[in-house]
N, C-alpha and C. Protein backbone atom coordinates (compact mmCIF):
# COMPACT_ATOMS: atom_id res chain seq x y z
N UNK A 1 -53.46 -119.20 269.27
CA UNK A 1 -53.90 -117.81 269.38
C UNK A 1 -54.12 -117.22 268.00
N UNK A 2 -55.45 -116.53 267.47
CA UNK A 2 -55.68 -115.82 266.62
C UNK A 2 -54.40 -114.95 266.67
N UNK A 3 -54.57 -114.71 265.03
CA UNK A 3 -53.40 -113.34 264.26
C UNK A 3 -54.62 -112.03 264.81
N UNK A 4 -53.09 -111.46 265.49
CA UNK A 4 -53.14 -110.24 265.56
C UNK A 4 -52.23 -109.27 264.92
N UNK A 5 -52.14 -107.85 264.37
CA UNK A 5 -51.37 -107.28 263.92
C UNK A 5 -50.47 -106.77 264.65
N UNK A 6 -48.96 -106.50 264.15
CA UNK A 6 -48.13 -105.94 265.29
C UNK A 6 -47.67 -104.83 265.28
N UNK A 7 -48.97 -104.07 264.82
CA UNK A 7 -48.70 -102.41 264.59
C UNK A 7 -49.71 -101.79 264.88
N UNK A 8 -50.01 -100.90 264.77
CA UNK A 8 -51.32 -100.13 265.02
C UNK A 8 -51.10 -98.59 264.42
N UNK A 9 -52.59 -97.85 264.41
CA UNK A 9 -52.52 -96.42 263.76
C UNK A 9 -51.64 -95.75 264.61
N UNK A 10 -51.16 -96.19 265.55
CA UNK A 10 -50.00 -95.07 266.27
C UNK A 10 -48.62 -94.80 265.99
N UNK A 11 -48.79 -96.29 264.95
CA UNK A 11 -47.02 -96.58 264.20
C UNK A 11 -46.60 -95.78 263.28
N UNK A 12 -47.94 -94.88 262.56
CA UNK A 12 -47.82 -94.46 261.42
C UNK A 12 -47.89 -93.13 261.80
N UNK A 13 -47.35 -92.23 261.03
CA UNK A 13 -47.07 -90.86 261.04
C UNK A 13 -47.43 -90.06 259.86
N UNK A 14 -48.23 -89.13 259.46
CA UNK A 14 -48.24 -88.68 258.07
C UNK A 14 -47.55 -87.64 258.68
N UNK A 15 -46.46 -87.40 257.60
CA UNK A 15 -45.71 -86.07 257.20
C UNK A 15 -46.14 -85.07 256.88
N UNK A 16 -46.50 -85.18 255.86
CA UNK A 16 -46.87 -84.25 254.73
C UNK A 16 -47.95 -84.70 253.93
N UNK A 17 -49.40 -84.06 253.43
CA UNK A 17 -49.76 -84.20 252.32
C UNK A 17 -50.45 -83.62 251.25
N UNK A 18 -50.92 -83.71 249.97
CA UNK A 18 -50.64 -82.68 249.34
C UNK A 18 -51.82 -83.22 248.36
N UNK A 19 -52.87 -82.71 248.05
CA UNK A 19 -54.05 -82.93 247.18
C UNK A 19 -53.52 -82.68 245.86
N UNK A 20 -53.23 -83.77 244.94
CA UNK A 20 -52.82 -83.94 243.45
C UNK A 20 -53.66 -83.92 242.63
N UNK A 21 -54.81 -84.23 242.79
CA UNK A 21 -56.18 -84.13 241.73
C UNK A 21 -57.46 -84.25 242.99
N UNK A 22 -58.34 -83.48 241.92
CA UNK A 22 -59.85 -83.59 243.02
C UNK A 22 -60.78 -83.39 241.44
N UNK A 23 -61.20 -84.13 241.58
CA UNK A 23 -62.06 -84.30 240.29
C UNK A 23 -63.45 -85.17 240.74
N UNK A 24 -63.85 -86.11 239.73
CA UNK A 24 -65.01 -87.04 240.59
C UNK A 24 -64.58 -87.81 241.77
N UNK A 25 -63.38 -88.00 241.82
CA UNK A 25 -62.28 -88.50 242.93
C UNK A 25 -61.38 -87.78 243.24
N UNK A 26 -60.82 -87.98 244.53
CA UNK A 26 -59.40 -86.98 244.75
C UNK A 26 -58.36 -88.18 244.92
N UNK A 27 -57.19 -87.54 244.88
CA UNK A 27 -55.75 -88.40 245.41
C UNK A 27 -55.12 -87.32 245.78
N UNK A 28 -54.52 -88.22 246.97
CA UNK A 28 -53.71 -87.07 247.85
C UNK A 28 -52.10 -87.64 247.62
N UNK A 29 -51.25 -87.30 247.57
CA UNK A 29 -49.94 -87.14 247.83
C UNK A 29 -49.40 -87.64 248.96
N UNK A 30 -48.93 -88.68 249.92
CA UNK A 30 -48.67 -88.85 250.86
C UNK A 30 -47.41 -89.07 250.98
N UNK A 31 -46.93 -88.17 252.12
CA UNK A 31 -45.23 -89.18 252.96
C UNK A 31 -45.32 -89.30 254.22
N UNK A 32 -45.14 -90.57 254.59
CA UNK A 32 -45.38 -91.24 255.42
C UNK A 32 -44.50 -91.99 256.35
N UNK A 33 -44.39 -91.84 257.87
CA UNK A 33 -43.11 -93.04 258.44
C UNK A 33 -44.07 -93.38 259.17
N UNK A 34 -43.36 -94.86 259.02
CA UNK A 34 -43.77 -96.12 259.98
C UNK A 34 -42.80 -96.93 260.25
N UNK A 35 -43.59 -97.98 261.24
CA UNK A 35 -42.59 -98.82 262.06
C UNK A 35 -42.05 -99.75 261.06
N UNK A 36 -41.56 -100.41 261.18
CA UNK A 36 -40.90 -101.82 260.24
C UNK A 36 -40.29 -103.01 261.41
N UNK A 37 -40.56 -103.92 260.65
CA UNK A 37 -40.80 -105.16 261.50
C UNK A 37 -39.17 -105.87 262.12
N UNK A 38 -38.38 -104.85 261.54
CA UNK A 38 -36.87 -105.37 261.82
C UNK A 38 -36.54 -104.25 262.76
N UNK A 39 -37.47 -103.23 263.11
CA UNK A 39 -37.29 -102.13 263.89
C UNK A 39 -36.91 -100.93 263.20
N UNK A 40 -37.10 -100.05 264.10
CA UNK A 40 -37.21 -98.47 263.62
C UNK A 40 -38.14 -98.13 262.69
N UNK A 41 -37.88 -96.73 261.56
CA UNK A 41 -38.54 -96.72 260.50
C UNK A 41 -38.33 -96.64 259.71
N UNK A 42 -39.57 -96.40 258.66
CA UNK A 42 -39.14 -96.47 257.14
C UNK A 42 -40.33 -95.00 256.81
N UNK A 43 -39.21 -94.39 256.02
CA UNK A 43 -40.03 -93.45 255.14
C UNK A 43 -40.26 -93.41 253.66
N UNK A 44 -41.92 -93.50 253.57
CA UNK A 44 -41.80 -93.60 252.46
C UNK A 44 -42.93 -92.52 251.36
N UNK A 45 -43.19 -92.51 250.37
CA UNK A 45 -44.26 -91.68 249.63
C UNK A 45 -45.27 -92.70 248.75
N UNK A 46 -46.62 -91.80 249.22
CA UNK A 46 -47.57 -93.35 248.25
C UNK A 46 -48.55 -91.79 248.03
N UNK A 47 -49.33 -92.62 246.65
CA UNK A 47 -50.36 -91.44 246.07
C UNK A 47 -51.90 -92.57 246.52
N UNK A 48 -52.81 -92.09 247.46
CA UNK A 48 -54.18 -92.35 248.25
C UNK A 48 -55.33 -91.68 247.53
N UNK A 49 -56.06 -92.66 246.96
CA UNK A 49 -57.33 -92.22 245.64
C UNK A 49 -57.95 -92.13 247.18
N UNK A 50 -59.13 -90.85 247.21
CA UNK A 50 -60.49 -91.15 247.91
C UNK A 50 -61.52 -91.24 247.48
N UNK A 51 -61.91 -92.31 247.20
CA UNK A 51 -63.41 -92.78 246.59
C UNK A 51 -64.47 -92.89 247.34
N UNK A 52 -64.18 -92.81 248.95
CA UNK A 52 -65.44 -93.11 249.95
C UNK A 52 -66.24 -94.28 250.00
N UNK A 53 -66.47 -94.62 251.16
CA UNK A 53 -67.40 -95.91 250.77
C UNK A 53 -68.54 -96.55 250.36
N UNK A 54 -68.58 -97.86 250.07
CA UNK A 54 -69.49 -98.51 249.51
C UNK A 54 -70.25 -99.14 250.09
N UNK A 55 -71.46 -99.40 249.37
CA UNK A 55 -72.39 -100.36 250.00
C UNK A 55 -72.58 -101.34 248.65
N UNK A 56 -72.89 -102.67 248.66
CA UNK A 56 -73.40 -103.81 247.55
C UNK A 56 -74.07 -104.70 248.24
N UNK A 57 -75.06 -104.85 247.32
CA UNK A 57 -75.93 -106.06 248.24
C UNK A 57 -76.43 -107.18 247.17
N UNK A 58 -76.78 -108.55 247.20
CA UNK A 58 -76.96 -109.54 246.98
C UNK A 58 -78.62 -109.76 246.90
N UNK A 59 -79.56 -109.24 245.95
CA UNK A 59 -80.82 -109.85 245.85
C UNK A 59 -80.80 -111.48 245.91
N UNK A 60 -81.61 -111.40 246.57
CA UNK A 60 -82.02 -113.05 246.58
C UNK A 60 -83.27 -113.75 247.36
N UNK A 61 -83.99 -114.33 246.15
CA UNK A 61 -85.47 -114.48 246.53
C UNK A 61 -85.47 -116.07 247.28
N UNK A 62 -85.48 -116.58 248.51
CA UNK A 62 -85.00 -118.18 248.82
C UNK A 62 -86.85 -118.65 248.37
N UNK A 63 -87.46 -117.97 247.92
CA UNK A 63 -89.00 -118.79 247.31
C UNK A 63 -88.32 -119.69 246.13
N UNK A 64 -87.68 -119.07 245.35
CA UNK A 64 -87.79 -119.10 244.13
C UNK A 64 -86.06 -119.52 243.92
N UNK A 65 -85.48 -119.53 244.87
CA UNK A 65 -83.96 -119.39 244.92
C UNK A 65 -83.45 -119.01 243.57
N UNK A 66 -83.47 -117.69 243.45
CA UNK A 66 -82.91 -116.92 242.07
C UNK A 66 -82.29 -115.60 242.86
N UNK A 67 -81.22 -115.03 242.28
CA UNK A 67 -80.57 -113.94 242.64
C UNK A 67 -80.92 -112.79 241.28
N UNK A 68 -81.21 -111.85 241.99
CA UNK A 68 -81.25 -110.31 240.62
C UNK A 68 -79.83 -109.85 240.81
N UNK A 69 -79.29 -109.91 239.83
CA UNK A 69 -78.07 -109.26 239.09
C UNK A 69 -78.09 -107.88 238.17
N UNK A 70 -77.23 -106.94 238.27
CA UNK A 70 -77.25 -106.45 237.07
C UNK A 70 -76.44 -105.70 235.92
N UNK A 71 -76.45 -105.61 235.15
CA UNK A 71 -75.50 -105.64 234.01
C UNK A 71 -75.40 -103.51 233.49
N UNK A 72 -74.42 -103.69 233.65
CA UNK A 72 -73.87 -102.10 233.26
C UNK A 72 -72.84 -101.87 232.59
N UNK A 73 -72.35 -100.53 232.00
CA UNK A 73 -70.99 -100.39 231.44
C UNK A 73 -70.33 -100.50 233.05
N UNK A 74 -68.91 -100.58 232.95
CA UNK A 74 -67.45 -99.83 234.06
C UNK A 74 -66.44 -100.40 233.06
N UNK A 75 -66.16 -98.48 233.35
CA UNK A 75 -65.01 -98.05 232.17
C UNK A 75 -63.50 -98.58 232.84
N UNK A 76 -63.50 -99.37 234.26
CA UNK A 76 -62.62 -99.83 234.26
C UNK A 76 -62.09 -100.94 233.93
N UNK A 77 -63.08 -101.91 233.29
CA UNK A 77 -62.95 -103.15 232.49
C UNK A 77 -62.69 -102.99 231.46
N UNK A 78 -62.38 -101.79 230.73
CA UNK A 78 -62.42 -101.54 228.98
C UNK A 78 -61.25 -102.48 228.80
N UNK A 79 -60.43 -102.41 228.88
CA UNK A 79 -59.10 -103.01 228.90
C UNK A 79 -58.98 -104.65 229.81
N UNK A 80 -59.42 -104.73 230.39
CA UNK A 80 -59.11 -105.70 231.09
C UNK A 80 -60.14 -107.05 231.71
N UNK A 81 -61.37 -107.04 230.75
CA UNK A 81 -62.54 -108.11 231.24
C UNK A 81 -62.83 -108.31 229.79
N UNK A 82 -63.24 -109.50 229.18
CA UNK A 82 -63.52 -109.74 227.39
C UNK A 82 -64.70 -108.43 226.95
N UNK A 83 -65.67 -108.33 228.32
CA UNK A 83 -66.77 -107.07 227.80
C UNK A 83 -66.87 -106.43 229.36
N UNK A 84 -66.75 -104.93 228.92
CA UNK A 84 -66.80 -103.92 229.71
C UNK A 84 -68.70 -103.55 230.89
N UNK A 85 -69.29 -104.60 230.07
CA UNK A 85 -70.38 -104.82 230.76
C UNK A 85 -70.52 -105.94 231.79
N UNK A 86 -70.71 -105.63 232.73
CA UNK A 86 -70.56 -106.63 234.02
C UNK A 86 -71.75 -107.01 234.46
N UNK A 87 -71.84 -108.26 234.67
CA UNK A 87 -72.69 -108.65 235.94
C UNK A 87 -72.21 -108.44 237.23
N UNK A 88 -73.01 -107.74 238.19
CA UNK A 88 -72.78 -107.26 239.27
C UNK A 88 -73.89 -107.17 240.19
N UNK A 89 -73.67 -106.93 241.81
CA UNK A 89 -74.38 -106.69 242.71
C UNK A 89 -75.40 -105.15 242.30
N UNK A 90 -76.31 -104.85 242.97
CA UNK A 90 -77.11 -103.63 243.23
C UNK A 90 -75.78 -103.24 244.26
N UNK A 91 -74.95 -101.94 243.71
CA UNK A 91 -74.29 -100.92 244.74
C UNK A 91 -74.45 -99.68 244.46
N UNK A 92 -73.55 -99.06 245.62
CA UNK A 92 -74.06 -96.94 245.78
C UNK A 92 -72.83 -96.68 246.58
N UNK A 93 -72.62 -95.52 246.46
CA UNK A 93 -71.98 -94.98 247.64
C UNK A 93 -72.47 -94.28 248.64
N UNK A 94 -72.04 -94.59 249.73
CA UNK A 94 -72.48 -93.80 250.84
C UNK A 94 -72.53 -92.10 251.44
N UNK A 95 -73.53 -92.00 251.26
CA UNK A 95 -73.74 -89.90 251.47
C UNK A 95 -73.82 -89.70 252.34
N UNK A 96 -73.24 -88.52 253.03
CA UNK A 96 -73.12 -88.34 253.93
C UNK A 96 -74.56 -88.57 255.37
N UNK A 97 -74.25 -88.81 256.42
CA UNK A 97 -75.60 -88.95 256.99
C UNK A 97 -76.64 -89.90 256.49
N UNK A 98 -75.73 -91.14 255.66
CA UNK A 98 -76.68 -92.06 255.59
C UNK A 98 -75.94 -93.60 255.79
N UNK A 99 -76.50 -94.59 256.49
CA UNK A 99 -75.80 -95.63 257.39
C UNK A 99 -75.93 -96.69 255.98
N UNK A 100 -75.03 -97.78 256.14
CA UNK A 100 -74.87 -98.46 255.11
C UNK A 100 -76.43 -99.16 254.84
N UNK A 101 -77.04 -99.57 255.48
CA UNK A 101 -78.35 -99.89 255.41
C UNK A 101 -79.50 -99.25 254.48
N UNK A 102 -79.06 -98.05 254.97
CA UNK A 102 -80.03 -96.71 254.05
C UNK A 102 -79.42 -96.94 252.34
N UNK A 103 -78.73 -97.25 252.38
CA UNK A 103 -77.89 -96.92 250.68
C UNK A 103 -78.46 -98.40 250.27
N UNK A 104 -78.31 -99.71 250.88
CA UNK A 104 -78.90 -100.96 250.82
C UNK A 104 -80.44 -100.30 250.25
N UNK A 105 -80.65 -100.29 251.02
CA UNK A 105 -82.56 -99.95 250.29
C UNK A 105 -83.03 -99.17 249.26
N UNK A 106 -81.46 -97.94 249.03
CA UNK A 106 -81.92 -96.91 248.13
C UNK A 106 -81.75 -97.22 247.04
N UNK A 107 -80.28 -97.93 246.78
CA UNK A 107 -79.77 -98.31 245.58
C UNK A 107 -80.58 -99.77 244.94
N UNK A 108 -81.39 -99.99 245.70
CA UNK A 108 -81.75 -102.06 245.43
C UNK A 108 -83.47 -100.97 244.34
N UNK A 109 -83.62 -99.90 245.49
CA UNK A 109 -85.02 -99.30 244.46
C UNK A 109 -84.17 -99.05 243.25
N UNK A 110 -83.30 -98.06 242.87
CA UNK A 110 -82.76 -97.00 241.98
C UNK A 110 -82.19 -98.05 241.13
N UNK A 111 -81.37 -99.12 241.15
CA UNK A 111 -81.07 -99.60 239.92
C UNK A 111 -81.58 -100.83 239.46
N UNK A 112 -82.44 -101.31 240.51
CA UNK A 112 -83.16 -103.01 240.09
C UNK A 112 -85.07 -102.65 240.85
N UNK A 113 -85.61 -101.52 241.24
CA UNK A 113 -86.78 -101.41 241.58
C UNK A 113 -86.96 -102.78 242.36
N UNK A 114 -86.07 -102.60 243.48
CA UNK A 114 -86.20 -103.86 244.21
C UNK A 114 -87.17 -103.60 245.61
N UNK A 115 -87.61 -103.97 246.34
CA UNK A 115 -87.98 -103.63 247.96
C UNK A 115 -87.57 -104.79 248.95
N UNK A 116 -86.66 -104.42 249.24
CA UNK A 116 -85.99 -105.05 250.53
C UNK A 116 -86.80 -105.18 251.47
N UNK A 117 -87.00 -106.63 251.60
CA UNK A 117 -87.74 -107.37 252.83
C UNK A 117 -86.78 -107.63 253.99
N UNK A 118 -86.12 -108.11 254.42
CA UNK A 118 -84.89 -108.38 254.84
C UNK A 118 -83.28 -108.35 254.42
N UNK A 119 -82.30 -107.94 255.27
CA UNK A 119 -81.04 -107.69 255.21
C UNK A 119 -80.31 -108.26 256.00
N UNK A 120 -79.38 -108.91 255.50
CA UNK A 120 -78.25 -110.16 256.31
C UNK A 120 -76.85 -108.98 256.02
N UNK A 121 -75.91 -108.67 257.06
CA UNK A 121 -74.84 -108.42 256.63
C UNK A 121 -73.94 -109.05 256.51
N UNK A 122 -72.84 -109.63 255.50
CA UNK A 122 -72.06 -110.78 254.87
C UNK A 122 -70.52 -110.24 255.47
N UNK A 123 -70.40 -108.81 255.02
CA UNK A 123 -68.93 -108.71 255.68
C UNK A 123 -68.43 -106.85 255.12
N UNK A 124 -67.57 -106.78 255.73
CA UNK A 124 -67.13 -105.29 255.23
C UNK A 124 -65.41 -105.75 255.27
N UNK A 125 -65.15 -104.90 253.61
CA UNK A 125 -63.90 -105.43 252.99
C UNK A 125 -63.10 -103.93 252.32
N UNK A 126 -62.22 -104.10 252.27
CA UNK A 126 -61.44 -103.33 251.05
C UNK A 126 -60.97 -103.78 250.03
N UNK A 127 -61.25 -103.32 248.46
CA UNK A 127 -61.52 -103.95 247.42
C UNK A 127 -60.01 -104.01 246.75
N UNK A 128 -59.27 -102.45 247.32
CA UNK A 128 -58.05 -102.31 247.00
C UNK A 128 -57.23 -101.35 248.00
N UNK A 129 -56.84 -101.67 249.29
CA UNK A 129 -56.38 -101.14 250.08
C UNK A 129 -54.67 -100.63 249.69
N UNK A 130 -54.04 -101.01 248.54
CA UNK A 130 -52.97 -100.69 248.58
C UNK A 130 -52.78 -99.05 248.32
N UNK A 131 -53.75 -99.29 247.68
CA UNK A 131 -54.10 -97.48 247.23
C UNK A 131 -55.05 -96.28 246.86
N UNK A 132 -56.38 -96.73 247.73
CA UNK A 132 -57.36 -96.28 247.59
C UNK A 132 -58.11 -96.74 249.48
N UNK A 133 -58.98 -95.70 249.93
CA UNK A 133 -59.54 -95.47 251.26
C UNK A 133 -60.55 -96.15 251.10
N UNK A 134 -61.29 -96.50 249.81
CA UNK A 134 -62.52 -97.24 250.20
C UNK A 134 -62.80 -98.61 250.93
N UNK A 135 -63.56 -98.81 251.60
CA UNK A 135 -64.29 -99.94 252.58
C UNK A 135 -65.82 -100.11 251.76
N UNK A 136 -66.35 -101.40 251.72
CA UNK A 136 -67.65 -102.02 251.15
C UNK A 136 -68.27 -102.80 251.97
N UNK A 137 -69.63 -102.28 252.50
CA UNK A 137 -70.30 -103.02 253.44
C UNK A 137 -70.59 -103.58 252.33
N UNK A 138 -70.98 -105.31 252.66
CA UNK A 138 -71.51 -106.23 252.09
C UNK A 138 -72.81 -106.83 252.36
N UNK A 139 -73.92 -106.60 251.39
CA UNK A 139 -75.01 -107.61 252.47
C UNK A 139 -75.46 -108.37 251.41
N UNK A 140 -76.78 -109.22 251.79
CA UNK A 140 -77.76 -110.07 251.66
C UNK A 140 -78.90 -109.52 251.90
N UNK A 141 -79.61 -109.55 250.49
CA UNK A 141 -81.29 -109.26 250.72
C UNK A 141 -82.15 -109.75 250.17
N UNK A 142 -83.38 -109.98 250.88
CA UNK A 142 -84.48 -111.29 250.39
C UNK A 142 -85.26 -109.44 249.58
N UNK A 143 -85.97 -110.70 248.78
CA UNK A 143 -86.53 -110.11 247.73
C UNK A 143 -87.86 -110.65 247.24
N UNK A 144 -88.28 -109.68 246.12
CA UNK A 144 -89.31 -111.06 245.30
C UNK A 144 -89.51 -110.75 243.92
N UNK A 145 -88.40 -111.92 243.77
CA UNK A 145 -87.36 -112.07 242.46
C UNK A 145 -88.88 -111.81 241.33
N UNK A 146 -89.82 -112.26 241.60
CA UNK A 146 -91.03 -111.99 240.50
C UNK A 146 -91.31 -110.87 239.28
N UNK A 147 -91.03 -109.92 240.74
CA UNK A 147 -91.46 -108.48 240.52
C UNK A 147 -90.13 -107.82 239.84
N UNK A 148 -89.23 -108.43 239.14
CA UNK A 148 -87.98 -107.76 238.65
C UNK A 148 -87.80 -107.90 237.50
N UNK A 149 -86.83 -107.07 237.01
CA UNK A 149 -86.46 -106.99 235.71
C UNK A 149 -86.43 -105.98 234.79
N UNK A 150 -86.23 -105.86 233.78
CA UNK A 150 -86.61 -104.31 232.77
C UNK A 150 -84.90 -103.52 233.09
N UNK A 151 -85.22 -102.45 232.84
CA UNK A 151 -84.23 -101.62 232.42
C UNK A 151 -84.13 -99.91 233.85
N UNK A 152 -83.62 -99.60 234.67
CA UNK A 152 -83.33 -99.06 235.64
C UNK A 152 -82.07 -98.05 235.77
N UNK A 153 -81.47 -97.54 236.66
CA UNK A 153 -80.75 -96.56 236.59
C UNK A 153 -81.29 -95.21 236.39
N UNK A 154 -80.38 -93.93 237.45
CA UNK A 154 -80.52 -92.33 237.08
C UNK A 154 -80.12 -91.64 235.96
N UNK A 155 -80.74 -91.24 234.96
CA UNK A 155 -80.13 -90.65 233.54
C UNK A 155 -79.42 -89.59 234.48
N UNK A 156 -79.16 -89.12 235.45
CA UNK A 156 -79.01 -87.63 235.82
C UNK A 156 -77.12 -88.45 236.22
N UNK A 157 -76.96 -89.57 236.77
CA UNK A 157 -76.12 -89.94 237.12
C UNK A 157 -75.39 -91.06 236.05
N UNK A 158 -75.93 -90.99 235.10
CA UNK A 158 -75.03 -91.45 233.78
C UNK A 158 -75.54 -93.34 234.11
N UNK A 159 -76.54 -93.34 234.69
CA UNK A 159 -76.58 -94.98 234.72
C UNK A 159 -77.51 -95.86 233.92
N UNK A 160 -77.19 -96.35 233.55
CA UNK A 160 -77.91 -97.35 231.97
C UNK A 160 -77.48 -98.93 232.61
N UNK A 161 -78.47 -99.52 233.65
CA UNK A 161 -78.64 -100.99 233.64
C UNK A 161 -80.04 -101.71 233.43
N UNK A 162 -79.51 -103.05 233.11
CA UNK A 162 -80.12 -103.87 232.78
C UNK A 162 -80.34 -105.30 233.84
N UNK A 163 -81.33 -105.06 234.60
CA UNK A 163 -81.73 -106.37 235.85
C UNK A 163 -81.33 -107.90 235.17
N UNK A 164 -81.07 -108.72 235.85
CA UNK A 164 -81.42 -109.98 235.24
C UNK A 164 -81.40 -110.98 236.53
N UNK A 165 -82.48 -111.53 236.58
CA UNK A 165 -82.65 -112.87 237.34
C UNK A 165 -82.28 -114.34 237.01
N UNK A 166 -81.63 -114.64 237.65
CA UNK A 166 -81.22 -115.81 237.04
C UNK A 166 -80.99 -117.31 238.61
N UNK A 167 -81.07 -118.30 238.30
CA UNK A 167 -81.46 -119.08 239.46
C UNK A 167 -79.69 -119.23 239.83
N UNK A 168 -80.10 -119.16 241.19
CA UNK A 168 -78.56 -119.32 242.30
C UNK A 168 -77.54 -120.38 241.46
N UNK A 169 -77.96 -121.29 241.23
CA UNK A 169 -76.50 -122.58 241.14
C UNK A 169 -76.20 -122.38 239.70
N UNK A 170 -77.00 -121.06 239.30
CA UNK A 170 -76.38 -120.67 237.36
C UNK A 170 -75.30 -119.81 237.62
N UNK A 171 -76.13 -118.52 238.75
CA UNK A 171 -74.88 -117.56 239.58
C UNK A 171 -73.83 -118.16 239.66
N UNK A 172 -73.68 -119.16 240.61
CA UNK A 172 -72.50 -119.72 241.20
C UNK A 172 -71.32 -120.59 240.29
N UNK A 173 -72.50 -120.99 238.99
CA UNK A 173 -71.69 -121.71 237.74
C UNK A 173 -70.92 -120.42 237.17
N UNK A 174 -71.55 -119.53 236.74
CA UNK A 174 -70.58 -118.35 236.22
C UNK A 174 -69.36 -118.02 236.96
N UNK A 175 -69.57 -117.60 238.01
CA UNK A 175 -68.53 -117.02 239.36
C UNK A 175 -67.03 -117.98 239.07
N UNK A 176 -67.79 -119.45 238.67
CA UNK A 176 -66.73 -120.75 238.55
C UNK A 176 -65.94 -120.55 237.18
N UNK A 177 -66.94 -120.53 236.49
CA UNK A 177 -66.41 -120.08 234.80
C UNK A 177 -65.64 -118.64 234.90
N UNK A 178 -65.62 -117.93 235.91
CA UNK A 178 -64.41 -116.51 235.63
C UNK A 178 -65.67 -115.65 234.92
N UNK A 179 -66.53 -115.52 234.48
CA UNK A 179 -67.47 -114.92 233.83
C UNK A 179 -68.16 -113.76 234.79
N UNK A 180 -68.22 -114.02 235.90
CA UNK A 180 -68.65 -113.40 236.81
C UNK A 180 -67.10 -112.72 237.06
N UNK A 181 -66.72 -111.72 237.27
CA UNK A 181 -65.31 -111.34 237.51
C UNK A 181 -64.92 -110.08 238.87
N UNK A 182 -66.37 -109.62 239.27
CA UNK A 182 -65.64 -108.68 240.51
C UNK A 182 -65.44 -109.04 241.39
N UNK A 183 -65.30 -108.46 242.41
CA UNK A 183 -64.83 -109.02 243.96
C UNK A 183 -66.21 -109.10 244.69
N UNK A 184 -67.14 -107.74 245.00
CA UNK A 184 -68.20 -107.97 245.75
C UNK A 184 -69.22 -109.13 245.12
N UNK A 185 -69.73 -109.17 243.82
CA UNK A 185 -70.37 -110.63 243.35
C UNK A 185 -69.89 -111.44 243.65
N UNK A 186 -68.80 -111.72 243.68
CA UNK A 186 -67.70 -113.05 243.62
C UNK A 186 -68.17 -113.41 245.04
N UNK A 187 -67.40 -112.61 245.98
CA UNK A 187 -67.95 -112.33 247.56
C UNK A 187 -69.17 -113.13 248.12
N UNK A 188 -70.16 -112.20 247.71
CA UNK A 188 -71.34 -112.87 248.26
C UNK A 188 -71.95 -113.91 247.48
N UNK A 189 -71.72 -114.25 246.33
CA UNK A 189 -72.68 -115.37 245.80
C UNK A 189 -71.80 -116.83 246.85
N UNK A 190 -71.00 -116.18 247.05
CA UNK A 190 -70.05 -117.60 247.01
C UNK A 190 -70.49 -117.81 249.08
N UNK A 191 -70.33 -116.82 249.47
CA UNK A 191 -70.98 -115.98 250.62
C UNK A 191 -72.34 -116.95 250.97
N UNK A 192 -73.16 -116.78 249.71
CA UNK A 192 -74.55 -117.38 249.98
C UNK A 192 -74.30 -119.23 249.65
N UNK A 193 -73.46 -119.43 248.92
CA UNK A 193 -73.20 -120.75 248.60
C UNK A 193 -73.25 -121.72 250.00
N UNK A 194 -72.20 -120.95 250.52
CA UNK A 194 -71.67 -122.03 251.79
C UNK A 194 -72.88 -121.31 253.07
N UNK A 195 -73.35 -120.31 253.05
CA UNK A 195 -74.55 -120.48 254.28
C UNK A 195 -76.25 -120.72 253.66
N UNK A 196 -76.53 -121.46 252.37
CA UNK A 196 -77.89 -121.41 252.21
C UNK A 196 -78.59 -121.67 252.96
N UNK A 197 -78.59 -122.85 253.67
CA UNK A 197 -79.40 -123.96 254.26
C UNK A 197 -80.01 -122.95 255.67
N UNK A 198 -78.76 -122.14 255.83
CA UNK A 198 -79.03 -121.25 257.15
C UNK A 198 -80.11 -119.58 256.65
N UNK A 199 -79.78 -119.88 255.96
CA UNK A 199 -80.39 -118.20 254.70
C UNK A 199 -81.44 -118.39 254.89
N UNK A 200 -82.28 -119.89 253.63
CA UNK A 200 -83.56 -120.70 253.55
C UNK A 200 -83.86 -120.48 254.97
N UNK A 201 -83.52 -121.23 256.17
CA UNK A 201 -84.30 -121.83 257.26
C UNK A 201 -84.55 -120.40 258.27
N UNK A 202 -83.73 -119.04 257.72
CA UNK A 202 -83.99 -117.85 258.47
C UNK A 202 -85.35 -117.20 257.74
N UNK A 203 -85.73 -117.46 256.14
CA UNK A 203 -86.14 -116.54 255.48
C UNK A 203 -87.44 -117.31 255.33
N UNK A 204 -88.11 -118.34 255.14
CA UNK A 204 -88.73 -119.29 255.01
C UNK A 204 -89.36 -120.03 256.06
């Protein structure tokens, strides 16, 4: 028998909570009881970033089998990746009244001038559930890797990237080398690794 969980949203109780910062993000203050697995409960306090969710998607041309990547600052690598510039998926966050699909098409124009021919969805994840609400639809999108490249992003929204195409089994060499370092790239290249043959024979 598949794992199932042995709790559910009914186990949990919020107490109390209490908005600690609201800035480009908020965090709320939480106390919280829940069940515990030896029985009864446990009360406890946790601080919940709301970042809202994501969408990232995976260019990928199966003509030409090359993936568009692209390279930006995140100031959360300053400290902790050799360079604060990443190779990464085309992502956005989701606005209100718009389905993960819609942000797929908007963000693939806005930071790689891409046009989505087709969309595979790969999976929907949480990147860091211990302490933050966000969820990341994941997809796959055919492309035509040709037409890419140059320099992209909203000056109005502080974004300065740089496209780069590069052929799939170079992707997948980086991802191996640690060079590639987030979760959603990591995700789907590796994502596209083990279903090509099925990708190719859908797209082609």
């Amino acid at each position: 028998m598949a794992w199932q969980p042995g709790f559910c949203r009914d186990d949990v109780e919020i107490i109390a909570s209490k908005t600690v910062y609201h800035g480009f993000f908020k965090v709320s203050e939480l106390q919280i009881r829940h069940a515990r697995f030896a029985g009864g409960n446990i009360t406890i306090q946790r601080e919940l970033l709301h970042r809202g969710d994501a969408v990232c998607v995976l260019l990928f041309d199966p003509q030409s089998r090359e993936v568009a990547l692209i390279e930006q600052f995140r100031v959360g690598a300053v400290d902790k990746s050799p360079s604060p510039w990443l190779l990464e998926l085309v992502a956005g966050m989701v606005e209100p009244g718009e389905t993960a699909q819609d942000v797929a098409i908007r963000e693939a124009v806005e930071e790689a001038g891409a046009i989505i021919k087709d969309l595979v969805p790969i999976t929907r994840y949480s990147p860091s559930v211990g302490g933050c609400d966000e969820y990341v639809d994941l997809f796959c999108a055919r492309v035509d890797a040709a037409a890419l490249g140059g320099l992209h992003g909203l000056e109005a929204e502080g974004e300065d990237i740089k496209v780069h195409v590069i052929p799939l089994e170079e992707a997948i060499k980086l991802v191996a080398e640690g060079v590639i370092d987030n979760a959603g790239t990591i995700i789907a290249l590796q994502w596209l690794q083990l279903n090509l043959d099925k990708v190719l024979q859908n797209w082609q």
